[in-house]
Protein backbone atom coordinates (compact mmCIF):
# COMPACT_ATOMS: atom_id res chain seq x y z
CA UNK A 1 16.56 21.92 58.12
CA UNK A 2 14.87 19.83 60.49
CA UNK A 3 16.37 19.90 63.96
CA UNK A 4 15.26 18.34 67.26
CA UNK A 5 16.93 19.81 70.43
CA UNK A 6 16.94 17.35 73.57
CA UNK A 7 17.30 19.16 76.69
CA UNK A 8 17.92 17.33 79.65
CA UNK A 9 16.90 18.86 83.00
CA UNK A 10 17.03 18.03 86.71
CA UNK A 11 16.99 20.52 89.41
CA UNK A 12 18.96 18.51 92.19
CA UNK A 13 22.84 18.64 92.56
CA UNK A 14 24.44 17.03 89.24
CA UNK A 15 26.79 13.94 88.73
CA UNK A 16 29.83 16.53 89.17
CA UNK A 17 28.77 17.61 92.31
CA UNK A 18 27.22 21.06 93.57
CA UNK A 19 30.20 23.64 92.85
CA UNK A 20 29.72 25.74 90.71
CA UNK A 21 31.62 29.20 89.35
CA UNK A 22 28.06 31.07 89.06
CA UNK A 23 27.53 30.08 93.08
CA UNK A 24 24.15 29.51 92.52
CA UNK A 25 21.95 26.64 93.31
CA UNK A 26 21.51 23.60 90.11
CA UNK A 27 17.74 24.92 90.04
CA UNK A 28 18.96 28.30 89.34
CA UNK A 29 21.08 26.92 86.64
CA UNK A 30 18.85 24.54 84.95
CA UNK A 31 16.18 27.18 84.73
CA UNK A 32 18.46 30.22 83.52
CA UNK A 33 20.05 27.53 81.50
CA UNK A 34 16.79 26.61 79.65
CA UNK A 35 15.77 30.25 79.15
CA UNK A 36 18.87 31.03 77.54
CA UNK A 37 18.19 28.24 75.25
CA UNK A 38 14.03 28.93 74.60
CA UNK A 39 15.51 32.65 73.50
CA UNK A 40 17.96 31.87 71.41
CA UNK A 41 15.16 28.71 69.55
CA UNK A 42 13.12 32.03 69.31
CA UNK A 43 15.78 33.18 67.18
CA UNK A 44 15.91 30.85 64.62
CA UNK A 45 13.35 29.90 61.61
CA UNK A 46 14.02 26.27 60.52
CA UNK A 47 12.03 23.47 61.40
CA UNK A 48 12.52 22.68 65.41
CA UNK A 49 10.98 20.39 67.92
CA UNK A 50 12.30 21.31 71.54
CA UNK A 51 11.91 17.57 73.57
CA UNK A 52 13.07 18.13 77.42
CA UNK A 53 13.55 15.23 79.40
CA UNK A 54 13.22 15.87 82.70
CA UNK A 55 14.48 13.78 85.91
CA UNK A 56 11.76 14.37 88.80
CA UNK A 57 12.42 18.02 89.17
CA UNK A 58 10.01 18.90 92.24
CA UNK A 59 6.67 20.45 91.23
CA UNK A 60 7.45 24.22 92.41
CA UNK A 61 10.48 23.94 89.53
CA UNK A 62 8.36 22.18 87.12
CA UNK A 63 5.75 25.47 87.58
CA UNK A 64 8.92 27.54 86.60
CA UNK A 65 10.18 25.02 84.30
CA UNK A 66 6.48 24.94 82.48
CA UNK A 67 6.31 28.47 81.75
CA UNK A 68 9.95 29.44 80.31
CA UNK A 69 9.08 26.63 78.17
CA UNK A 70 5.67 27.90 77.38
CA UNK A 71 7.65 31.11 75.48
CA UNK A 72 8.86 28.73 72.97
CA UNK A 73 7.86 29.57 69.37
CA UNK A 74 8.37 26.03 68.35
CA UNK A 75 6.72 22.93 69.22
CA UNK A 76 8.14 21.68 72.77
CA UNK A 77 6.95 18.07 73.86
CA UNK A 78 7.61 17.10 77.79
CA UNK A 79 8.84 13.87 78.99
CA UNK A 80 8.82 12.38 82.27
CA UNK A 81 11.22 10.01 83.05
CA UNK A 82 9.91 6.69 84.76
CA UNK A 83 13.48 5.65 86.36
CA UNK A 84 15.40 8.35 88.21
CA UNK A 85 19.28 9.44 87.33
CA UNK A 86 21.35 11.14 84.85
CA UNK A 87 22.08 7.85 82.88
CA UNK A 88 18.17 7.00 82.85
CA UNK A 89 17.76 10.45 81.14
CA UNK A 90 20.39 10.25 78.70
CA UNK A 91 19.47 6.81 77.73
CA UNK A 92 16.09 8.02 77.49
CA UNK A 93 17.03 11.00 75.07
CA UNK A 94 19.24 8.82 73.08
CA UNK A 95 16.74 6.43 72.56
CA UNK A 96 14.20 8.88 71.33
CA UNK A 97 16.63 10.24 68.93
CA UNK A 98 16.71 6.96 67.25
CA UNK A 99 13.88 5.99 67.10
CA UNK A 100 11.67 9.07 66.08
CA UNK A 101 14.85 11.87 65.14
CA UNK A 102 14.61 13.95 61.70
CA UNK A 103 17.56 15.19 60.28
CA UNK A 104 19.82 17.30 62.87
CA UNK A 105 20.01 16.36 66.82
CA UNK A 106 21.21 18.97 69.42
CA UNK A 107 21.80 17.02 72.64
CA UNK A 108 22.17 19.81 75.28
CA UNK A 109 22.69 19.36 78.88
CA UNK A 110 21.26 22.11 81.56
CA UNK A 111 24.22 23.72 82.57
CA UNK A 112 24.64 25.34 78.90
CA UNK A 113 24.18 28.55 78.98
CA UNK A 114 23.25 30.09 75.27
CA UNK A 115 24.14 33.24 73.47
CA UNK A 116 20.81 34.47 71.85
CA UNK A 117 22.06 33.90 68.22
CA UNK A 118 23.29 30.08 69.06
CA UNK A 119 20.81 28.04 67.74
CA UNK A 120 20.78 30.29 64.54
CA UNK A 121 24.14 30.31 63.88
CA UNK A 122 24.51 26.62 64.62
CA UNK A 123 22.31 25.92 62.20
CA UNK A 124 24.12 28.70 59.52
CA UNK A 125 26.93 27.15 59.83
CA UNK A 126 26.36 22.79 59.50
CA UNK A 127 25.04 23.73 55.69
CA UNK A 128 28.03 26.23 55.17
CA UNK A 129 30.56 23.18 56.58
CA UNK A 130 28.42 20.27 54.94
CA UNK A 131 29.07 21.86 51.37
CA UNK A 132 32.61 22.68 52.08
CA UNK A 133 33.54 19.25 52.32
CA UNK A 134 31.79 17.49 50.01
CA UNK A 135 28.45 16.58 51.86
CA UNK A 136 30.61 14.99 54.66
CA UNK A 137 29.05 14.07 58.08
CA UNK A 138 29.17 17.72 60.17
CA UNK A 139 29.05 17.91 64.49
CA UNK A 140 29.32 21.03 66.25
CA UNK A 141 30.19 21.52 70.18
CA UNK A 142 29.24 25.08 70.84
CA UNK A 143 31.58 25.80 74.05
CA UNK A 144 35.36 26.41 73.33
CA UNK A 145 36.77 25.12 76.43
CA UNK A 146 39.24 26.01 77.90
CA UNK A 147 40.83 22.39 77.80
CA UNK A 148 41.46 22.92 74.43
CA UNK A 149 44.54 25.24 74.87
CA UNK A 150 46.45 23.73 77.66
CA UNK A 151 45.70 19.82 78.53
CA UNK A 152 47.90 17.66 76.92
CA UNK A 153 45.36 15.48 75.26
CA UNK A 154 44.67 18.18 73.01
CA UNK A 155 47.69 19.72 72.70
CA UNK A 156 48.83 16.33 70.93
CA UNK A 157 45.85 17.12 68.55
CA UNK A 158 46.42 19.06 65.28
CA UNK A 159 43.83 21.86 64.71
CA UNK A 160 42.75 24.43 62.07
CA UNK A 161 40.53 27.48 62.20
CA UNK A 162 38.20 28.31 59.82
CA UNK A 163 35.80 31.09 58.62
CA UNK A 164 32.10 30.06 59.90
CA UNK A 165 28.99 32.48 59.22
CA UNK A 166 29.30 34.96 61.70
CA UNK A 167 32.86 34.00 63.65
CA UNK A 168 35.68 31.78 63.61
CA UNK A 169 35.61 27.98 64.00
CA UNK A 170 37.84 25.04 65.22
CA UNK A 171 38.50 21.59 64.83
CA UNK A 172 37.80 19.96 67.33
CA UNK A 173 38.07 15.88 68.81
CA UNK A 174 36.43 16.48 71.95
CA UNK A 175 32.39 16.79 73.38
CA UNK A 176 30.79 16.17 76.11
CA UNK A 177 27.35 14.63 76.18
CA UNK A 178 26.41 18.22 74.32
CA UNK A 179 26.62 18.02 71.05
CA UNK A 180 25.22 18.48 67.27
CA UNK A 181 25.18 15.79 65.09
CA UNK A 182 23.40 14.37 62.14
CA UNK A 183 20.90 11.94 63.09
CA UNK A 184 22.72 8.66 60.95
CA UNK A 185 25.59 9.67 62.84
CA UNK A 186 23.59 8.65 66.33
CA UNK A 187 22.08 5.65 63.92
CA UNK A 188 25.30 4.46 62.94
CA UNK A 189 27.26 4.50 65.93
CA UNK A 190 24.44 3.59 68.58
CA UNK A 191 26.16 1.00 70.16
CA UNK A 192 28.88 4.08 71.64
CA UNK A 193 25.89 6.51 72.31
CA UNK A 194 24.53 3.94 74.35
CA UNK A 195 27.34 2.46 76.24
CA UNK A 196 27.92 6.33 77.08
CA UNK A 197 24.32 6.42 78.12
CA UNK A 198 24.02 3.49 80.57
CA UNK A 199 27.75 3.38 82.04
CA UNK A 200 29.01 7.20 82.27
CA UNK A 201 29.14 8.51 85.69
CA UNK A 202 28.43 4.88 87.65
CA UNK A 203 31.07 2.80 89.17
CA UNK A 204 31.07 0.45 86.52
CA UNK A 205 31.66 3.10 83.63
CA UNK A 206 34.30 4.61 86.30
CA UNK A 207 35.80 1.36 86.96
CA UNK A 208 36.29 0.36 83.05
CA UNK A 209 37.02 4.23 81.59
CA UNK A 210 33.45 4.68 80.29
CA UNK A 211 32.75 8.15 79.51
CA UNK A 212 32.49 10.59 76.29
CA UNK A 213 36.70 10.27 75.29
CA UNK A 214 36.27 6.46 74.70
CA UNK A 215 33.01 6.52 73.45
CA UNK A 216 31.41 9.00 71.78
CA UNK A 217 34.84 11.02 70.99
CA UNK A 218 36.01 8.50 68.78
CA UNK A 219 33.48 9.00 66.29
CA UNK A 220 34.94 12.78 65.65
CA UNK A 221 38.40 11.52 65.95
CA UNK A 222 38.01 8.71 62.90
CA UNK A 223 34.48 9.66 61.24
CA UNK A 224 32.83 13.07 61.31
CA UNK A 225 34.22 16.52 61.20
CA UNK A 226 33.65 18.31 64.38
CA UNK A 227 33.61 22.31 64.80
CA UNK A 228 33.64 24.61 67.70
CA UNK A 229 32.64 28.06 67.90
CA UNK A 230 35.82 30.81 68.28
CA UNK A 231 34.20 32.23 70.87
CA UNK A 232 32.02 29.94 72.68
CA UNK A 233 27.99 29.92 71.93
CA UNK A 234 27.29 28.17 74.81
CA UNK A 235 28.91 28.64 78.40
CA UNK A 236 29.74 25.02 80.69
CA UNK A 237 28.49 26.27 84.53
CA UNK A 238 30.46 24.18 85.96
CA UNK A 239 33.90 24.43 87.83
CA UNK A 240 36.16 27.81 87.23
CA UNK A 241 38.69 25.58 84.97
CA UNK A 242 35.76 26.08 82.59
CA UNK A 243 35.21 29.61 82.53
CA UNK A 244 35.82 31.08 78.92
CA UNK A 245 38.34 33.72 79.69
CA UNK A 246 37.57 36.21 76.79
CA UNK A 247 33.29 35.81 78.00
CA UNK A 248 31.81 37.97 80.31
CA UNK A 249 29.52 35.25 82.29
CA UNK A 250 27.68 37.35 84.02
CA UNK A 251 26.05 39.01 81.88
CA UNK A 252 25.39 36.12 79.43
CA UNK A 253 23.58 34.95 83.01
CA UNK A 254 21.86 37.71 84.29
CA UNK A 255 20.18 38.13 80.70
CA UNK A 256 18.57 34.59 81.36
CA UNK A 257 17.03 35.94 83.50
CA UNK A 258 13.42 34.63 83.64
């Protein structure tokens, strides 16, 4: 399989503000973050191309940055945004996809924090899904949130676990702007990627409900089959509604240690 990961980075406080459960700086994050990831590409065999898009991380992180990424075993090209802000990188990593993507896209933010055999398994498992139904369009989110068990917009949601290669599965309805997905998938339903992309997180996307449930979601509520991992693969950093309850964090963090 061919599979290009697009990791976006940026060192300063985030869109969601600077809490965090870990109660460590974004920098720390986005760097542990992207070693987790580098060592779990390590991992796997297929075909990769690691792209990071990074938003005007100052140069003392971009030394750091430079050399976790410099342990990659796969190709890694660097690009340096020309307009500043989350929605200039995701537009930016979007548009890539589009225009130059293979066959499978990871989109991955930088407050995903990997278990070594993600990437792997990830990959395991879209062929083991694809054939079970029929050559079907296959997305993957790799963090069981929390969310899924006790908001009510899921709760409304039927689900059903399945066997994957190496640990149970769900179906899921929900991402956020992490996510797997074929590349025609992104082809096919640009015009949601990149509403998502521009509007997300500004007034105007606040003011008119912009974000990933009425854009992106609805393409794994009406098109594509979408899996989760039972437990996670990746860990959200974010606020302590999103800590996995059965996942030690800390030492999935102080193994990314770089």
């Amino acid at each position: 399989m061919k599979l290009d990961i697009h990791l976006q980075t940026h060192s300063d406080v985030s869109v969601h503000g600077a809490h965090r459960y870990v109660g460590a700086p974004k920098s720390e994050v986005m760097l542990r973050c992207t070693q987790s990831l580098v060592t779990s590409i390590n991992q796997a065999d297929d075909d990769i191309i690691l792209r990071v898009f990074d938003d005007h991380s100052p140069s003392e992180t971009m030394t750091t940055l430079r050399r976790i990424l410099g342990t990659c075993k796969h190709p890694v090209e660097f690009v340096a945004l020309e307009t500043r802000g989350y929605n200039a990188s995701c537009l930016a990593s979007f548009s890539k996809a589009r225009n130059d993507g293979r066959e499978l896209l990871y989109l991955v933010e930088d407050d995903y924090l990997h278990a070594p055999s993600a990437i792997q398994e990830m990959l395991e498992v879209h062929v083991v899904f694809k054939e079970r139904l029929g050559g079907r369009e296959v997305a993957l989110h790799p963090y069981d949130d929390p969310k899924n068990y006790w908001s009510p917009i899921f709760s409304r949601e039927d689900c059903r676990v399945v066997y994957g290669t190496k640990r149970h599965w769900r179906t899921n309805t929900h991402t956020t702007n992490t996510c797997w997905v074929e590349i025609e998938t992104l082809r096919r339903n640009w015009q949601l990627f990149e509403q998502l992309a521009r509007y997300s997180s500004t007034p105007y996307g606040q003011e008119n409900h912009i974000f990933e449930a009425s854009t992106i979601n609805k393409i794994w509520r009406e098109q594509v089959a979408l899996f989760t991992p039972i437990p996670s693969l990746a860990l959200h950093l974010q606020h302590d509604e999103h800590k996995d309850p059965y996942l030690d964090w800390t030492q999935w963090w102080r193994s990314a240690a770089y």
